[in-house]
Structures are given as C-alpha cells and as structure tokens.
Protein backbone atom coordinates (compact mmCIF):
# COMPACT_ATOMS: atom_id res chain seq x y z
CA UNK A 1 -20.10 107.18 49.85
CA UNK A 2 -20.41 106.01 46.61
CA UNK A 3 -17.68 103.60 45.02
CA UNK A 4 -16.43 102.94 41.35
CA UNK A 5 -14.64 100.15 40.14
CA UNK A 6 -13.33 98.54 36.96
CA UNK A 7 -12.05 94.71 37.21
CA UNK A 8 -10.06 93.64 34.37
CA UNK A 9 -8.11 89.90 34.18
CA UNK A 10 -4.95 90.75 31.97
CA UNK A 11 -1.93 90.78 33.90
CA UNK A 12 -1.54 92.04 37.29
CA UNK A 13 0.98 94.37 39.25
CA UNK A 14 3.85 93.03 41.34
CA UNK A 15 3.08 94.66 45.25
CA UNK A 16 5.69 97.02 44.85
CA UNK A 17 4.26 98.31 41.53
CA UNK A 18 0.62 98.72 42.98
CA UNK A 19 2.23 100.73 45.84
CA UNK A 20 3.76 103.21 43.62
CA UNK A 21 0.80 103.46 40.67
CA UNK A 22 -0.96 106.56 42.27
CA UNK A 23 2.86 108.24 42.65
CA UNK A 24 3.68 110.87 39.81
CA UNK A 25 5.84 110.18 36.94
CA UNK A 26 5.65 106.40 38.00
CA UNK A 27 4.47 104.11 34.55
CA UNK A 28 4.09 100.57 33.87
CA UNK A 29 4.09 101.03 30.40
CA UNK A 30 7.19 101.79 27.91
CA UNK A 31 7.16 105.16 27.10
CA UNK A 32 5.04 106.21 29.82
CA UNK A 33 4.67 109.67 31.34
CA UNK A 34 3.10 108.27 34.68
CA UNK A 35 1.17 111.17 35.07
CA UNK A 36 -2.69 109.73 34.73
CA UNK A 37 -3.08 108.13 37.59
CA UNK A 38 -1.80 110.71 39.60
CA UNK A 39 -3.98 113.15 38.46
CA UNK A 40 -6.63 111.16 38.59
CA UNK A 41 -6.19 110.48 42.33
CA UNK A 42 -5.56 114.61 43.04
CA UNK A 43 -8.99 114.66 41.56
CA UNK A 44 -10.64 112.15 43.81
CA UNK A 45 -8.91 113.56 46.77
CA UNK A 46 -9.62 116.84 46.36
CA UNK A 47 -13.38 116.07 46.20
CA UNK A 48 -13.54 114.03 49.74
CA UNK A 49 -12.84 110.25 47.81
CA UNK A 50 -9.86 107.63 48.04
CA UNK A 51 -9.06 106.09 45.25
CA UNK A 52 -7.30 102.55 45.11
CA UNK A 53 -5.61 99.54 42.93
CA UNK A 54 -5.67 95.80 43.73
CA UNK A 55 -5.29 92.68 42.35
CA UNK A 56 -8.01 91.08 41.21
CA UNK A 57 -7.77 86.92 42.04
CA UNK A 58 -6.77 85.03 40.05
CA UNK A 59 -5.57 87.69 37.50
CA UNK A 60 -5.77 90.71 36.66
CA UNK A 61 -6.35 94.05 38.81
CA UNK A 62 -9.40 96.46 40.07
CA UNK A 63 -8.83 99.78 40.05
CA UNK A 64 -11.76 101.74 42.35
CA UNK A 65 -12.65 105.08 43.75
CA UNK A 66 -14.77 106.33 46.54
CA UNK A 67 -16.31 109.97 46.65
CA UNK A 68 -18.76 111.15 48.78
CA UNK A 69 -22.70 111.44 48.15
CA UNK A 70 -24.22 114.89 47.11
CA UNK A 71 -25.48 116.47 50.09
CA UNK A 72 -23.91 114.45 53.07
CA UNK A 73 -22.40 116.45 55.81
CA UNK A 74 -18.55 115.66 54.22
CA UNK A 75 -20.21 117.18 50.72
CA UNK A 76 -21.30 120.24 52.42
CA UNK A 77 -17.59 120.40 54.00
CA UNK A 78 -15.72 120.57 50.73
CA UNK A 79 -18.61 122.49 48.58
C-alpha cells in the first residue's frame, strides 16, 4: 500500500464532525454542498484504498488515503 497525506494546523474538527466528513451532503463550510469529500472517498474505495481524517496535535487536521501498489495481488483483484 501506498499512503497520502496532507497535515495542515488551522483549526480542527470537533469528533462528531470528523465522523461525518466522508458522509454526502455533510459540509463544514457555509454554503457548502458536502459533496467533495464524498466523492473523493467513492474514488479511493473503488480502487482497493481507505481514505481517512484526523486531528493533527496540537491543531489542525490530516487528511490521508491509502491505495494499493500497481501490481500486488489486491491490484490484480480490482484491475
């Protein structure tokens, strides 16, 4: 597997909001179609990954994903 992640340190997400950031039509953000990260996870599933959110200590949050490497055995599964 190969992993992907972006740390930032601006403000983080309550528990309950990191539990619900993957979910469609969910948004932090006024105005916000909650739509991106949910399509961005479909994507990562669909190709054999996880993707994730955290925070990052002290502030802040990491956002990650995990997909698999060309040519393992769970590549050749979903190729």
């Amino acid at each position: 597997m190969i992993t992907v992640s972006v740390r930032d340190t601006g403000v983080s997400l309550s528990p309950a909001a990191i539990a619900q950031v993957f979910e469609a039509f969910h948004s932090t953000k006024p105005g916000g179609m909650g739509m991106g990260l949910a399509i961005s996870r479909s994507i990562v599933e669909a190709h054999g990954g996880t993707i994730y959110a955290a925070a990052n200590h002290p502030r802040g949050m990491v956002f990650g994903f995990t997909l698999p490497v060309a040519g393992t055995a769970l590549d050749r599964q979903h190729g």
